[in-house]
N, C-alpha and C. Protein backbone atom coordinates (compact mmCIF):
# COMPACT_ATOMS: atom_id res chain seq x y z
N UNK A 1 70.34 177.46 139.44
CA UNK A 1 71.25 178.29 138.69
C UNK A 1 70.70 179.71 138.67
N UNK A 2 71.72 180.81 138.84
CA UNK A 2 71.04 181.99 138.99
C UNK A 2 71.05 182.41 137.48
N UNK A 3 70.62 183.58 137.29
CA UNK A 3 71.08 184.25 135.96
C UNK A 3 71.61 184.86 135.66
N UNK A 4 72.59 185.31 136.52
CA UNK A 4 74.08 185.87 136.14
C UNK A 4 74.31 184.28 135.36
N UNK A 5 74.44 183.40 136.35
CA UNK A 5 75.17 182.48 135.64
C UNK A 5 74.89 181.41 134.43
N UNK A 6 73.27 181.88 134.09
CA UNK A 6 73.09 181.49 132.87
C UNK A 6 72.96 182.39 132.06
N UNK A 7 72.91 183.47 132.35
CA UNK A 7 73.60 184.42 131.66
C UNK A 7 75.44 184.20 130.50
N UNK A 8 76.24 183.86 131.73
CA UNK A 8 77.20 183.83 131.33
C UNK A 8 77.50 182.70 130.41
N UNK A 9 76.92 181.28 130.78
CA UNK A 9 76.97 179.98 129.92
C UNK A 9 76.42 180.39 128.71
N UNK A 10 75.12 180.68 128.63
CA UNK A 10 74.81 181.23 127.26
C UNK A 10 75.60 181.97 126.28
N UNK A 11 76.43 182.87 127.29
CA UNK A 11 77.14 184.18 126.32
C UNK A 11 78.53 183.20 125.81
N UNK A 12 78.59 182.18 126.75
CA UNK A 12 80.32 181.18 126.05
C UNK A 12 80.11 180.47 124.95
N UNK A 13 78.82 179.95 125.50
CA UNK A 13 78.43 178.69 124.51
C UNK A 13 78.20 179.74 122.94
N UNK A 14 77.41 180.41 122.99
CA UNK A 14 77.08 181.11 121.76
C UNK A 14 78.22 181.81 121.11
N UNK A 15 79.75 182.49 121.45
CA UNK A 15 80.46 182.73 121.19
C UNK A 15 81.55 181.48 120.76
N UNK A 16 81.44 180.09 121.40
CA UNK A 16 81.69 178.88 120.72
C UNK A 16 81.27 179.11 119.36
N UNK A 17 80.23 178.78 119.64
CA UNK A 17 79.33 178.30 118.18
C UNK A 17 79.88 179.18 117.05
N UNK A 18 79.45 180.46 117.62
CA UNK A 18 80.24 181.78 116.83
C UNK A 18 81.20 181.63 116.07
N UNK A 19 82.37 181.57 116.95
CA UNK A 19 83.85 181.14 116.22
C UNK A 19 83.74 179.97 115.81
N UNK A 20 82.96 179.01 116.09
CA UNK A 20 83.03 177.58 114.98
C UNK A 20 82.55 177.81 113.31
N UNK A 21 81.59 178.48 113.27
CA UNK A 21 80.82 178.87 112.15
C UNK A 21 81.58 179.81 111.40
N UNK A 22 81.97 180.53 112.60
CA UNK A 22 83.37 181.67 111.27
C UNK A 22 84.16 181.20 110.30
N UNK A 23 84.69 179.78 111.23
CA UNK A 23 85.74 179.40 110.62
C UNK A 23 86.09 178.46 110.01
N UNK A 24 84.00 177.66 109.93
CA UNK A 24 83.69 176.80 108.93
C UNK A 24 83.29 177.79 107.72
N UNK A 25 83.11 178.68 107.70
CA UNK A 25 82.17 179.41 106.80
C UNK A 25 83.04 180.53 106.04
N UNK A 26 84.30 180.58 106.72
CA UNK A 26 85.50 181.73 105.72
C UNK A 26 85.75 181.80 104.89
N UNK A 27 85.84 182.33 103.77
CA UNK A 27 86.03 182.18 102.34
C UNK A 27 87.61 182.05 101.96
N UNK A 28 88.41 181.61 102.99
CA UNK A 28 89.83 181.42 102.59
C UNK A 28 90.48 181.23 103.99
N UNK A 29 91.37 180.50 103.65
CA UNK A 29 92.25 179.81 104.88
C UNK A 29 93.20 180.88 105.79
N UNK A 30 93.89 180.98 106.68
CA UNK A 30 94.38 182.02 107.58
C UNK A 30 95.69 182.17 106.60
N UNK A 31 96.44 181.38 106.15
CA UNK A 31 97.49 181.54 105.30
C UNK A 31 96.84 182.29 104.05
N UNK A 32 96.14 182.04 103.63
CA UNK A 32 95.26 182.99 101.92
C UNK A 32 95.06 184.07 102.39
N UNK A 33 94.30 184.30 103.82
CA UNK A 33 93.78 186.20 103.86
C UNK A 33 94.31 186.75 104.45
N UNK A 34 96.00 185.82 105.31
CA UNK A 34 96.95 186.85 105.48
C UNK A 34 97.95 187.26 104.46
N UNK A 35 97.70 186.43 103.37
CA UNK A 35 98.58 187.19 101.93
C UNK A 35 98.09 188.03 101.47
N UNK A 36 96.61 187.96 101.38
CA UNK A 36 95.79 188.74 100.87
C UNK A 36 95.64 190.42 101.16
N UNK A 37 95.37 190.06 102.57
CA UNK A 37 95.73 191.68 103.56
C UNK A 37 97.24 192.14 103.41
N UNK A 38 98.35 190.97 103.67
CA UNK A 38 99.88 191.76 102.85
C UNK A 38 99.69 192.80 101.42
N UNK A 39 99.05 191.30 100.47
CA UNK A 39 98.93 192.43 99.21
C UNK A 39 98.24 193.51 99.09
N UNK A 40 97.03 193.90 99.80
CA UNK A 40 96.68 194.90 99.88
C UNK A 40 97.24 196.06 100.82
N UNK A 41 97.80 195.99 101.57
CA UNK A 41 98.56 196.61 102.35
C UNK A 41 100.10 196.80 101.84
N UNK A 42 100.09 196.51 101.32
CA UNK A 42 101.49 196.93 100.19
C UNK A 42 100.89 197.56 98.92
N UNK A 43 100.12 197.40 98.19
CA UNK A 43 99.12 198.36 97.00
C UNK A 43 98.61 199.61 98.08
N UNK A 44 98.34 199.65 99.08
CA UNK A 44 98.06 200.85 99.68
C UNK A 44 99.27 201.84 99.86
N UNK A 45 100.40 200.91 100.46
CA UNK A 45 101.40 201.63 100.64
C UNK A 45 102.21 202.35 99.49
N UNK A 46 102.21 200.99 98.31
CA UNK A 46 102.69 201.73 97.13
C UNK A 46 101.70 202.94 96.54
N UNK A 47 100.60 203.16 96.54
CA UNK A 47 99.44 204.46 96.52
C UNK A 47 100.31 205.57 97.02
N UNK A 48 100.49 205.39 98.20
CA UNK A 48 100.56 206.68 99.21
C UNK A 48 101.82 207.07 99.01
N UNK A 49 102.89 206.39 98.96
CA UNK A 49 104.09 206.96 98.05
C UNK A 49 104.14 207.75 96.91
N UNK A 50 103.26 206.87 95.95
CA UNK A 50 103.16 207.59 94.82
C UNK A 50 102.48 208.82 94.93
N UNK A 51 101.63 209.00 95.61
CA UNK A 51 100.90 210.52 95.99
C UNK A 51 101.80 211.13 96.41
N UNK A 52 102.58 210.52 97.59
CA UNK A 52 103.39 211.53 98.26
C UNK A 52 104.40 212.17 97.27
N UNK A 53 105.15 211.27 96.37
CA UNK A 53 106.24 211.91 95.59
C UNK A 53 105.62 212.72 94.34
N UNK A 54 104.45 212.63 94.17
CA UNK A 54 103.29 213.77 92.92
C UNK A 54 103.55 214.73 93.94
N UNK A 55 102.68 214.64 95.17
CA UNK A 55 102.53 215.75 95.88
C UNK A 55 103.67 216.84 96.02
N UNK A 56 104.90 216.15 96.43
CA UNK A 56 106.13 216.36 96.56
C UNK A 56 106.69 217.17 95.24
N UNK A 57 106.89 216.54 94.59
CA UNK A 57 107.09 217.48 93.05
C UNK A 57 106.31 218.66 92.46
N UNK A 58 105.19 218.66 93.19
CA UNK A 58 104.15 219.76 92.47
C UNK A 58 104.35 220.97 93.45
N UNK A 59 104.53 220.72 94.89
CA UNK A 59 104.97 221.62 95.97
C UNK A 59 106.00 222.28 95.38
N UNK A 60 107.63 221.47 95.11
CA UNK A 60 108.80 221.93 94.67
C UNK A 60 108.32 222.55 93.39
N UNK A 61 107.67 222.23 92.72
CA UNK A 61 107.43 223.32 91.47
C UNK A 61 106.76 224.73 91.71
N UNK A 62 105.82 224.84 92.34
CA UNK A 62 105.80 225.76 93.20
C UNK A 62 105.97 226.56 93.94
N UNK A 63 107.15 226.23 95.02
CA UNK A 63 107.90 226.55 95.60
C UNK A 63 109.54 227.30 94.25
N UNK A 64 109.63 226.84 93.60
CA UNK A 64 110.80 227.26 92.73
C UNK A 64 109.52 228.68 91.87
N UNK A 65 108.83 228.47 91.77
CA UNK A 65 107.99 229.65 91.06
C UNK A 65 107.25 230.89 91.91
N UNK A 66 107.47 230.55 93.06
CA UNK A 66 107.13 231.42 94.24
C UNK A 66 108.53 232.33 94.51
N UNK A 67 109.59 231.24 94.49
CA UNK A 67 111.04 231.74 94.49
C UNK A 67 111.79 232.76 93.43
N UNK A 68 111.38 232.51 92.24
CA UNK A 68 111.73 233.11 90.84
C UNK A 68 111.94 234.51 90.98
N UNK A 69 112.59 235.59 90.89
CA UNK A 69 112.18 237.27 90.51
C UNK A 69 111.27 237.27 89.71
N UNK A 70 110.78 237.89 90.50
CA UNK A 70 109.19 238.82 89.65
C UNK A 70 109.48 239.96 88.87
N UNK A 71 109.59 239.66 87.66
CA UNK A 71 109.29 240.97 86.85
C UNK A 71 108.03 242.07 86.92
N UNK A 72 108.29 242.86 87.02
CA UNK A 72 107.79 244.26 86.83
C UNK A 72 107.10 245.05 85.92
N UNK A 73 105.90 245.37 85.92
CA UNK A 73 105.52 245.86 84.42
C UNK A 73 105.24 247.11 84.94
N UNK A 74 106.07 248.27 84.07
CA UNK A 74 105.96 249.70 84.18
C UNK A 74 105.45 250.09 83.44
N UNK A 75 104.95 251.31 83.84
CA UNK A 75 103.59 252.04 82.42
C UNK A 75 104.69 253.30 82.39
């Protein structure tokens, strides 16, 4: 056997093992940490909305006070 090619058996076998152990050893089933990543990925999304429409409102307030006539103070 050369060592490319025990090279390569090693690198399968150990990437076996790998993914066996992951997926004895996960702290929750593929159905649990794909709800899990939904709910967090929806709390992110609801975040960034809510920033966006603060952001959004504080611009337009701004923007209407940038807009306003400027009074004048004469000496």
């Amino acid at each position: 056997m050369n060592t490319a090619t025990r090279f390569l058996t090693g690198f399968l076998l150990g990437s076996l093992i790998g993914a066996t152990a992951a997926l004895l050893f996960a702290p929750a089933s593929g159905d649990d940490l794909r709800h899990q990543i939904q709910g967090q990925v929806e709390r992110v999304r609801n975040e960034v909305r809510q920033a966006s429409a603060d952001r959004r409102a504080e611009l337009e307030r701004e923007l209407a006070h940038l807009r306003a006539p400027q009074r004048t103070i004469q000496i």
